[in-house]
ModelCIF file with pLDDT and N, C-alpha, C, O atoms, coordinates in Angstrom:
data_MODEL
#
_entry.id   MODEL 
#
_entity.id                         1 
_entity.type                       polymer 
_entity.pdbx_number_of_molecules   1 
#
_entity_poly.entity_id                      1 
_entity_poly.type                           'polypeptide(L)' 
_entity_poly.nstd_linkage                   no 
_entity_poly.nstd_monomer                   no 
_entity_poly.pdbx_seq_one_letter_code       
;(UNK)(UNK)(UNK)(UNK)(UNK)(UNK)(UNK)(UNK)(UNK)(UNK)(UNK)(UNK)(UNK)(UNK)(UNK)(UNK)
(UNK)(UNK)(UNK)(UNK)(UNK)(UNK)(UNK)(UNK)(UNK)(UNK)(UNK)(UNK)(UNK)(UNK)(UNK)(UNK)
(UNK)(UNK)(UNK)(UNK)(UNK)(UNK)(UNK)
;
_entity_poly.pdbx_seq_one_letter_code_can   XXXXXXXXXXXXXXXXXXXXXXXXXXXXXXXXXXXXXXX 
_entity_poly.pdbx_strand_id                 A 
#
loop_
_entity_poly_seq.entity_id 
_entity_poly_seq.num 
_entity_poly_seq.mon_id 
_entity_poly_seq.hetero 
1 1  UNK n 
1 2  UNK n 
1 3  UNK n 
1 4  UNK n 
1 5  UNK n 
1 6  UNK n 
1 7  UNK n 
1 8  UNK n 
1 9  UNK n 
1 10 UNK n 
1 11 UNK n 
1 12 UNK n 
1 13 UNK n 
1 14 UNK n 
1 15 UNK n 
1 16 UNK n 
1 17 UNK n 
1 18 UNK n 
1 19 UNK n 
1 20 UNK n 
1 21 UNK n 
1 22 UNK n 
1 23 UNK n 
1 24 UNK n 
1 25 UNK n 
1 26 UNK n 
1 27 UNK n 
1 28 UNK n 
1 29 UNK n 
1 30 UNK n 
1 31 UNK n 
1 32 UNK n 
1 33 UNK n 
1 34 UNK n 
1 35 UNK n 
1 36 UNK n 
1 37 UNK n 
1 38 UNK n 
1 39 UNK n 
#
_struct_asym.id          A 
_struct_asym.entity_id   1 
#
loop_
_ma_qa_metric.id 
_ma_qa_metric.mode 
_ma_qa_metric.name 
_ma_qa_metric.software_group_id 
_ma_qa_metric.type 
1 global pLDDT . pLDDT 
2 local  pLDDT . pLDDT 
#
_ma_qa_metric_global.metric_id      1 
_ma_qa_metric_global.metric_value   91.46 
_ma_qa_metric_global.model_id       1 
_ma_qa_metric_global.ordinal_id     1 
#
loop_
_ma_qa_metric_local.label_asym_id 
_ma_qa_metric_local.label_comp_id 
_ma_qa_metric_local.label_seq_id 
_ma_qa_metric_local.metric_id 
_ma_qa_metric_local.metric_value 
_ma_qa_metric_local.model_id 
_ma_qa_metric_local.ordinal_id 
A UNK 1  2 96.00 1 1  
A UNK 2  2 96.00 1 2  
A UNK 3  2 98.00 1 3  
A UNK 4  2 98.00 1 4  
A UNK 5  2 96.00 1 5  
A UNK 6  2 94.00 1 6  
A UNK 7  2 94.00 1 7  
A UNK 8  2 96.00 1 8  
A UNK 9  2 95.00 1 9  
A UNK 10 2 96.00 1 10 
A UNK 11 2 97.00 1 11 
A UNK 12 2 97.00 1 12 
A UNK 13 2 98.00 1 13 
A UNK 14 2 98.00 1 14 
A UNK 15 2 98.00 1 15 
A UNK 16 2 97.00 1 16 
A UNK 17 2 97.00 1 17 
A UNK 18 2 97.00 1 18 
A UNK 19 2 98.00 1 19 
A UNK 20 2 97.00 1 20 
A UNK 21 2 98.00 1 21 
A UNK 22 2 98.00 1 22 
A UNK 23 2 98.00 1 23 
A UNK 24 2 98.00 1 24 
A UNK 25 2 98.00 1 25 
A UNK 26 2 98.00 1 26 
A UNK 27 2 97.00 1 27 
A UNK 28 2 95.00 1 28 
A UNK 29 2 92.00 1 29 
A UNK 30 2 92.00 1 30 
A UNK 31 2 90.00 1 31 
A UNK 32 2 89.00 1 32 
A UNK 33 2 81.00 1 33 
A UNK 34 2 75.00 1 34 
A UNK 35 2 69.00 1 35 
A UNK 36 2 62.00 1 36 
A UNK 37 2 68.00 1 37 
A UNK 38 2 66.00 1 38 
A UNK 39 2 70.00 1 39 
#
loop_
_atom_site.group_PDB 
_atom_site.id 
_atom_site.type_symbol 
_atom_site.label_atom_id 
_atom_site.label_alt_id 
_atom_site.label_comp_id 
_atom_site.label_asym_id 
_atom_site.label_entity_id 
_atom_site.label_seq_id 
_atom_site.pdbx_PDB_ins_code 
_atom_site.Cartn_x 
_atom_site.Cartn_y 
_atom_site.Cartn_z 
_atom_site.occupancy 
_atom_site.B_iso_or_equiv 
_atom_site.pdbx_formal_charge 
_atom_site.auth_seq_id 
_atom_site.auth_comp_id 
_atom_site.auth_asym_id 
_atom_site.auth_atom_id 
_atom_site.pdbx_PDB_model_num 
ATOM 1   N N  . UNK A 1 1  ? -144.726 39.021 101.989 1.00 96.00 ? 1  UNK A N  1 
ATOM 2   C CA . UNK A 1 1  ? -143.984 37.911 102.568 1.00 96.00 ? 1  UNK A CA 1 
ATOM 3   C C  . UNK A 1 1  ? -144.032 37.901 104.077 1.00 96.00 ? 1  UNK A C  1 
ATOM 4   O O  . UNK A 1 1  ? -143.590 36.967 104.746 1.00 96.00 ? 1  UNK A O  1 
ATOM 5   N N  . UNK A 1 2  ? -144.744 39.286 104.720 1.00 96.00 ? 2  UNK A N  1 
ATOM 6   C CA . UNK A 1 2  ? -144.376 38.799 106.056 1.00 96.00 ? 2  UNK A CA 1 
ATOM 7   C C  . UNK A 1 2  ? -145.974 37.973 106.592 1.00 96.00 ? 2  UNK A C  1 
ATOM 8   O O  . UNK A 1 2  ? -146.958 37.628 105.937 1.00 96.00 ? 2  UNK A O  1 
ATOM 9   N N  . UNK A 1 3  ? -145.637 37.874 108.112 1.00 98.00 ? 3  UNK A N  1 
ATOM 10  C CA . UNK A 1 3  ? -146.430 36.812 108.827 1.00 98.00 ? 3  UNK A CA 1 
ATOM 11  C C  . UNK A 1 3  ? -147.819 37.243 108.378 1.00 98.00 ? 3  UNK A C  1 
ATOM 12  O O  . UNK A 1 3  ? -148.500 36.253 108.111 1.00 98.00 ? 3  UNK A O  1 
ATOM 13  N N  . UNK A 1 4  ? -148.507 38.471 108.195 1.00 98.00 ? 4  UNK A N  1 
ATOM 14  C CA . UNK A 1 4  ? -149.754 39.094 108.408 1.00 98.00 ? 4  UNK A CA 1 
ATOM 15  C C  . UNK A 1 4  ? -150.799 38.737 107.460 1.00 98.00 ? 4  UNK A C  1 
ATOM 16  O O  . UNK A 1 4  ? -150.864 39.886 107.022 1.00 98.00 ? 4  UNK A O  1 
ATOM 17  N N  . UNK A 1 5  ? -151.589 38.176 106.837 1.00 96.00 ? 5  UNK A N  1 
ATOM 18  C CA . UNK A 1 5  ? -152.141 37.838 105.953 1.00 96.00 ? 5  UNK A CA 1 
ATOM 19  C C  . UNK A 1 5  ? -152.844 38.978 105.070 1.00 96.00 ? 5  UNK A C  1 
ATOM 20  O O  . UNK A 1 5  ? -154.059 39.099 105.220 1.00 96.00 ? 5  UNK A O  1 
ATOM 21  N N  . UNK A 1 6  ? -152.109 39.930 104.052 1.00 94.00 ? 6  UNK A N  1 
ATOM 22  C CA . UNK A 1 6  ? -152.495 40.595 103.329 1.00 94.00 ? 6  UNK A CA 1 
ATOM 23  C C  . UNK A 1 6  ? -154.491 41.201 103.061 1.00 94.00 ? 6  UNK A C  1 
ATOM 24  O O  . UNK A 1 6  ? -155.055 42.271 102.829 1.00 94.00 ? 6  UNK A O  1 
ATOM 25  N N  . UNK A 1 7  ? -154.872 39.887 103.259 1.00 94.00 ? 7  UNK A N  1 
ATOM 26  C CA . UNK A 1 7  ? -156.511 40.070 102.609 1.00 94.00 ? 7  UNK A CA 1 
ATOM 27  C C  . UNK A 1 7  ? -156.790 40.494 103.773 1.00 94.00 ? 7  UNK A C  1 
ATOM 28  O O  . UNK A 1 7  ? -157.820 41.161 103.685 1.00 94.00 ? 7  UNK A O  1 
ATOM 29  N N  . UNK A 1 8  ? -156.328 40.451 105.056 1.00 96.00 ? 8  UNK A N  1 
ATOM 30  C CA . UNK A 1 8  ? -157.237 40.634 106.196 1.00 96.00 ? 8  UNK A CA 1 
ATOM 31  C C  . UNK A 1 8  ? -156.727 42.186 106.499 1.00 96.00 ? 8  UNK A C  1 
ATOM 32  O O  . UNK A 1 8  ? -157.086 42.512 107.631 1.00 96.00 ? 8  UNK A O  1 
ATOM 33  N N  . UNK A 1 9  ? -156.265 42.849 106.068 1.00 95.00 ? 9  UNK A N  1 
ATOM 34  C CA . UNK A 1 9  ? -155.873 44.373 106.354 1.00 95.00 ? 9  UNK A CA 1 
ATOM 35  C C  . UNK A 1 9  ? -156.611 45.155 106.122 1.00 95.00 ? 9  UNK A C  1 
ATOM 36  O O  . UNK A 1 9  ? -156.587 46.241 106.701 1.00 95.00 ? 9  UNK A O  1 
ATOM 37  N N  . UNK A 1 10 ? -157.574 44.820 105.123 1.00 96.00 ? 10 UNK A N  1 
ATOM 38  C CA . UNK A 1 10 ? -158.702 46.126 104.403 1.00 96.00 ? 10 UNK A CA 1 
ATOM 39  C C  . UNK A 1 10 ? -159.974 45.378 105.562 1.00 96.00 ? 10 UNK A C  1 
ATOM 40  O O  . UNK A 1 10 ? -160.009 44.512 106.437 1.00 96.00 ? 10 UNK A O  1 
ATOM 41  N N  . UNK A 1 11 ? -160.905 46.349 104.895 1.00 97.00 ? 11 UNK A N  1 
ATOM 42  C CA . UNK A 1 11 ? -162.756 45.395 105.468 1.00 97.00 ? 11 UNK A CA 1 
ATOM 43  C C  . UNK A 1 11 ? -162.849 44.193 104.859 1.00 97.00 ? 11 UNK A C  1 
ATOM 44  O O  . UNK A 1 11 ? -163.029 44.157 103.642 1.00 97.00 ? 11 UNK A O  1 
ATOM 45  N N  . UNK A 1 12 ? -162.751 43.128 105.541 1.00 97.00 ? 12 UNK A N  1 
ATOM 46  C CA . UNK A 1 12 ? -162.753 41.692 104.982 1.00 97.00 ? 12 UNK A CA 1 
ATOM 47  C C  . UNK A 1 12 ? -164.395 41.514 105.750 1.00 97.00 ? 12 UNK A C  1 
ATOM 48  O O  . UNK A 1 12 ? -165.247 40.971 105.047 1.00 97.00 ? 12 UNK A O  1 
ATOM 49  N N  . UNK A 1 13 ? -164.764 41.926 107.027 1.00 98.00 ? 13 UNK A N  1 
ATOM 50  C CA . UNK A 1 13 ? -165.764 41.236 107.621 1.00 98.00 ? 13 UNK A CA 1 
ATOM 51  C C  . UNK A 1 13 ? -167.301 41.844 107.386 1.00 98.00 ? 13 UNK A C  1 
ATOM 52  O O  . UNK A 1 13 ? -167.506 42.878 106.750 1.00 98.00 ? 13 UNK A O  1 
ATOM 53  N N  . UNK A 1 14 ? -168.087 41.237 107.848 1.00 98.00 ? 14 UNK A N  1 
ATOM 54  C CA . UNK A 1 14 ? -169.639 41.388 107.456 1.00 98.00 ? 14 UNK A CA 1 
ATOM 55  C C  . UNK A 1 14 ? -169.973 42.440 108.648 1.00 98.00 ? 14 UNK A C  1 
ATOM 56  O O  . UNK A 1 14 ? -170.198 42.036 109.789 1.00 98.00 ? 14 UNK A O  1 
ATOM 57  N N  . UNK A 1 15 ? -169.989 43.774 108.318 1.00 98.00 ? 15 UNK A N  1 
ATOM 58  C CA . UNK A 1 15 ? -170.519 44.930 109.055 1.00 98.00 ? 15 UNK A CA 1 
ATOM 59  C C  . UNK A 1 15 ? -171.969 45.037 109.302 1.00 98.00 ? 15 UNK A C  1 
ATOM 60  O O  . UNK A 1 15 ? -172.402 46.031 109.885 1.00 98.00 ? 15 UNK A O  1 
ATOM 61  N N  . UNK A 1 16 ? -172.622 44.253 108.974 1.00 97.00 ? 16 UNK A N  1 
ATOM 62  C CA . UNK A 1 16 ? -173.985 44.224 109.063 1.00 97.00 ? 16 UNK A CA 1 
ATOM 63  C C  . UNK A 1 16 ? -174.770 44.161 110.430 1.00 97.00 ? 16 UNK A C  1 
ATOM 64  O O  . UNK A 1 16 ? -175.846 44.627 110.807 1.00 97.00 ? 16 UNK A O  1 
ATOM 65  N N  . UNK A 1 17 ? -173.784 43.387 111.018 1.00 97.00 ? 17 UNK A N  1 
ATOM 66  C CA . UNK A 1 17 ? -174.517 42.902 112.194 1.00 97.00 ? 17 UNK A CA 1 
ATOM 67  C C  . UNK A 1 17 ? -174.983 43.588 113.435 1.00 97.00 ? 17 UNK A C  1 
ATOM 68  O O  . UNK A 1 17 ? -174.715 44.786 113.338 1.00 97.00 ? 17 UNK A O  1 
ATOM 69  N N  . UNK A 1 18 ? -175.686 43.251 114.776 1.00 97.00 ? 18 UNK A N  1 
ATOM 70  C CA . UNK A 1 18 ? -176.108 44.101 115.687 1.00 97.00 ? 18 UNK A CA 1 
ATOM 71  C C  . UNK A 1 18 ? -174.267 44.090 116.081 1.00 97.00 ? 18 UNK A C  1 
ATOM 72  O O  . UNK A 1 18 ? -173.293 43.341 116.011 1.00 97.00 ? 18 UNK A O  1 
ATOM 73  N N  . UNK A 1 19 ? -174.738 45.797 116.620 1.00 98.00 ? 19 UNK A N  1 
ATOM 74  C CA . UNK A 1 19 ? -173.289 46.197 117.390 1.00 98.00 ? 19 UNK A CA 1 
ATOM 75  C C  . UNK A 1 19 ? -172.937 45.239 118.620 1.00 98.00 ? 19 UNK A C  1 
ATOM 76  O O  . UNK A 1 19 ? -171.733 45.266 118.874 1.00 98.00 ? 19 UNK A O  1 
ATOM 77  N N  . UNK A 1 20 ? -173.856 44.210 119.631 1.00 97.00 ? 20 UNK A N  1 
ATOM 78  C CA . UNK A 1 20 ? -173.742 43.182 120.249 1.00 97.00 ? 20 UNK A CA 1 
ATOM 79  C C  . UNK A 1 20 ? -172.495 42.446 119.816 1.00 97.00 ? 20 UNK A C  1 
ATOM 80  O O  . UNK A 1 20 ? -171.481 42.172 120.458 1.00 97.00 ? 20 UNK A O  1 
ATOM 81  N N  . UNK A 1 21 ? -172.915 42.133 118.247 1.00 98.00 ? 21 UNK A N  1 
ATOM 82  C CA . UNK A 1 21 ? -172.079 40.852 118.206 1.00 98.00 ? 21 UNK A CA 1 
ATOM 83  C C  . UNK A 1 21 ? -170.554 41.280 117.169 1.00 98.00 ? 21 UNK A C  1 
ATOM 84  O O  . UNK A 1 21 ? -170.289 40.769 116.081 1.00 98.00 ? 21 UNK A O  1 
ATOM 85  N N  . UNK A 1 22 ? -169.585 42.528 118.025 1.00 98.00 ? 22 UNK A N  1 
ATOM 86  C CA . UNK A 1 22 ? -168.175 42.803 117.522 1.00 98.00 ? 22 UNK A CA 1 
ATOM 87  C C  . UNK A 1 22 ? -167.467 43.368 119.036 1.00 98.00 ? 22 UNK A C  1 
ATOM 88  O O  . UNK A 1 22 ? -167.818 44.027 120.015 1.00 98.00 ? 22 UNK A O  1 
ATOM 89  N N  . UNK A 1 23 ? -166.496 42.793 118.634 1.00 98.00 ? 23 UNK A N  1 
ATOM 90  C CA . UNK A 1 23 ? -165.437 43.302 119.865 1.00 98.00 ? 23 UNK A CA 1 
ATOM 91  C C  . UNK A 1 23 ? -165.123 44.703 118.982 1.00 98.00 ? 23 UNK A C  1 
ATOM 92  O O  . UNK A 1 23 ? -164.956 44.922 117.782 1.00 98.00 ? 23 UNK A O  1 
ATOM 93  N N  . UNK A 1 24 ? -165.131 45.746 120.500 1.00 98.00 ? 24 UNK A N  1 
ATOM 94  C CA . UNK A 1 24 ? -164.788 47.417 119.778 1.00 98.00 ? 24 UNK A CA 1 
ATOM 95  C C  . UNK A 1 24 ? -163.528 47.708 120.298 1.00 98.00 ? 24 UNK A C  1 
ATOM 96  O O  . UNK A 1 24 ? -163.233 47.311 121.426 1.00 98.00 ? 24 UNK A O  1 
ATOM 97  N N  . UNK A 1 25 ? -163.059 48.095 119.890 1.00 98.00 ? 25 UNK A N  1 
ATOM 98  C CA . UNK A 1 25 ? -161.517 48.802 120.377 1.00 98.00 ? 25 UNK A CA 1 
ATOM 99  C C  . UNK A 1 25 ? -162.066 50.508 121.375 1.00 98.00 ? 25 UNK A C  1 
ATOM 100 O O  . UNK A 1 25 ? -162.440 51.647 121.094 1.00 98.00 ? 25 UNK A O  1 
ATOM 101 N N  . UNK A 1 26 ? -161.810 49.757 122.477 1.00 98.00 ? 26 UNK A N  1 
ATOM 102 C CA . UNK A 1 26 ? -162.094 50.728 123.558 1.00 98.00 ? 26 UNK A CA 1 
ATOM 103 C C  . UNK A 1 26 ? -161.031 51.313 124.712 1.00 98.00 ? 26 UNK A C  1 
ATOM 104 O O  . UNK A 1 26 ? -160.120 50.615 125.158 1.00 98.00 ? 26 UNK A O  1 
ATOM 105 N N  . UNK A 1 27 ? -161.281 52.713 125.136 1.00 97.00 ? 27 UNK A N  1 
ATOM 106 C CA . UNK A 1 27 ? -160.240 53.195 125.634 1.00 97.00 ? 27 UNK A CA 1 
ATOM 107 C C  . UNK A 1 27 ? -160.842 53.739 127.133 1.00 97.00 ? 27 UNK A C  1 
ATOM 108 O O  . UNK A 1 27 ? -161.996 54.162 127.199 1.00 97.00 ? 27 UNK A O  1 
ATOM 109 N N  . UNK A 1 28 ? -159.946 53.692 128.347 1.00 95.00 ? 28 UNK A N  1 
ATOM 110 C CA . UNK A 1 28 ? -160.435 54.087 129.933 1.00 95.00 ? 28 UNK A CA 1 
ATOM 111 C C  . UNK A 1 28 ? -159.438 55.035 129.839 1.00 95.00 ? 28 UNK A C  1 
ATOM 112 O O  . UNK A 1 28 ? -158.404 55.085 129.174 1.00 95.00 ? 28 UNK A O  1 
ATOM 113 N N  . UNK A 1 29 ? -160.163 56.078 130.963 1.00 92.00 ? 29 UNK A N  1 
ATOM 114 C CA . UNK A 1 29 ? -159.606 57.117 131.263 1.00 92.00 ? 29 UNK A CA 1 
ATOM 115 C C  . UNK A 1 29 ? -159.008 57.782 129.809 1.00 92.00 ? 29 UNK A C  1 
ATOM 116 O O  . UNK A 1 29 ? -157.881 57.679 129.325 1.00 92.00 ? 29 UNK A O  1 
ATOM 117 N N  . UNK A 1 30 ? -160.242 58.524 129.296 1.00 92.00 ? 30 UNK A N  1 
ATOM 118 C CA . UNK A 1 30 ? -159.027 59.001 127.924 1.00 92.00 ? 30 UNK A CA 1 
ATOM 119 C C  . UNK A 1 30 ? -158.415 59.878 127.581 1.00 92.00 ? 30 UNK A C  1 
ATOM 120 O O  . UNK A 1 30 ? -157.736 60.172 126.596 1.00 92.00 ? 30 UNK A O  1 
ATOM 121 N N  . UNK A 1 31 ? -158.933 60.662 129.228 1.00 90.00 ? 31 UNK A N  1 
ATOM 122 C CA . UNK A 1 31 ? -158.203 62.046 129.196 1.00 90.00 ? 31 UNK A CA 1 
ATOM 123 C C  . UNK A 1 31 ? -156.936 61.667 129.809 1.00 90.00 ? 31 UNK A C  1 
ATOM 124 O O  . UNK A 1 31 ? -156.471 62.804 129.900 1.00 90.00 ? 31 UNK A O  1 
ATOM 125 N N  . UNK A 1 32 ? -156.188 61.043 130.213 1.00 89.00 ? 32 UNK A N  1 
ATOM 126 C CA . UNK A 1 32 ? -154.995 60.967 130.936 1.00 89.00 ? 32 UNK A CA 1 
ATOM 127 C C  . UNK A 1 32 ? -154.008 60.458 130.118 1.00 89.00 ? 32 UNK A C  1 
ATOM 128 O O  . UNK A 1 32 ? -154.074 59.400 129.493 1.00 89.00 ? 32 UNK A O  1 
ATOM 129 N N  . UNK A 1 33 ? -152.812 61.477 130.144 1.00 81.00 ? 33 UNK A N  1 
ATOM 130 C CA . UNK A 1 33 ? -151.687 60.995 129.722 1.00 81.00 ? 33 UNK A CA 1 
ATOM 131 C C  . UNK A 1 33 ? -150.442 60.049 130.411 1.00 81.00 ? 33 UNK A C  1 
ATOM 132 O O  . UNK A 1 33 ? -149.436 59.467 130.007 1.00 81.00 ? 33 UNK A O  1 
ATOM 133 N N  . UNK A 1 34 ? -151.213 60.285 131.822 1.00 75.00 ? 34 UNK A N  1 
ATOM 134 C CA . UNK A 1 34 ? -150.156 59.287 132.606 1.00 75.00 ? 34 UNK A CA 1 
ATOM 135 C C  . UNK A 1 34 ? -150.976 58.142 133.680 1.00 75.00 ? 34 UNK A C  1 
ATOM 136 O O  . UNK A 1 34 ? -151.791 57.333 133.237 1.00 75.00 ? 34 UNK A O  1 
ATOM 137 N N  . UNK A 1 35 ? -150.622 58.228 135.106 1.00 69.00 ? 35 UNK A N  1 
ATOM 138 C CA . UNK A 1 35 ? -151.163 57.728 135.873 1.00 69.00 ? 35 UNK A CA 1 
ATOM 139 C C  . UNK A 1 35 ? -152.172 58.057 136.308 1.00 69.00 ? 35 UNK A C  1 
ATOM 140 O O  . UNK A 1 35 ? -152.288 59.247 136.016 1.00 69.00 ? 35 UNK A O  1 
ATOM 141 N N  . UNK A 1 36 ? -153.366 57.598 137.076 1.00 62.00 ? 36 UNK A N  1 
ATOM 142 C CA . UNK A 1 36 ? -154.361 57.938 137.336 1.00 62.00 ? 36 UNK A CA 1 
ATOM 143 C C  . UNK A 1 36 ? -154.678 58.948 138.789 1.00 62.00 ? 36 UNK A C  1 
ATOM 144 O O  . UNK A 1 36 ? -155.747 59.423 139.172 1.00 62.00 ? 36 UNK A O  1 
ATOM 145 N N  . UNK A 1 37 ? -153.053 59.064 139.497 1.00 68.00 ? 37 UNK A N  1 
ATOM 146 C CA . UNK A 1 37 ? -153.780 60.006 141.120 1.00 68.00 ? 37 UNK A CA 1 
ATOM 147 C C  . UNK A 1 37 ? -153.122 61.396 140.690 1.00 68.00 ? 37 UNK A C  1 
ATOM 148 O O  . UNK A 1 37 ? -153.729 62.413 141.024 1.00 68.00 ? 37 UNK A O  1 
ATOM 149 N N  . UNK A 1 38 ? -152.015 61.513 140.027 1.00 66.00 ? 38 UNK A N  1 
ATOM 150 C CA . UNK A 1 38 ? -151.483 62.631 139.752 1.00 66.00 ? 38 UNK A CA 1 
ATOM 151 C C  . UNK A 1 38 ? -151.129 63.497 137.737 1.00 66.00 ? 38 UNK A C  1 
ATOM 152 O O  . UNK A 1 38 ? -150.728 64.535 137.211 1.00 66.00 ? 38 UNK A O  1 
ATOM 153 N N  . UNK A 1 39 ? -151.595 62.262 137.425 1.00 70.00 ? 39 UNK A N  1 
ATOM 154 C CA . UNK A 1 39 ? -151.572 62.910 135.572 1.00 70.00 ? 39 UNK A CA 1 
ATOM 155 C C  . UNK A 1 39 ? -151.816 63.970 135.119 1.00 70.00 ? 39 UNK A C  1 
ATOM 156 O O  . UNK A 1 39 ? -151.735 64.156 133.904 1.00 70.00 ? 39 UNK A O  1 
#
């Protein structure tokens, strides 16, 4: 019942493709737990 559309939670999409064409979940600085002059 809530807002999220159930089917889209698992692999719904076509993995096939060149790595070009997907937005990646990417991370900066990944060693830092805080700010960047003193962390």
């Amino acid at each position: 019942g809530s807002i999220f559309n159930p089917q889209r939670r698992g692999i719904f999409q076509d993995m096939s493709q060149p790595l070009c064409h997907y937005f990646i979940a990417s991370s900066h600085n990944t060693y830092l737990m805080e700010d960047q002059l003193r962390g």
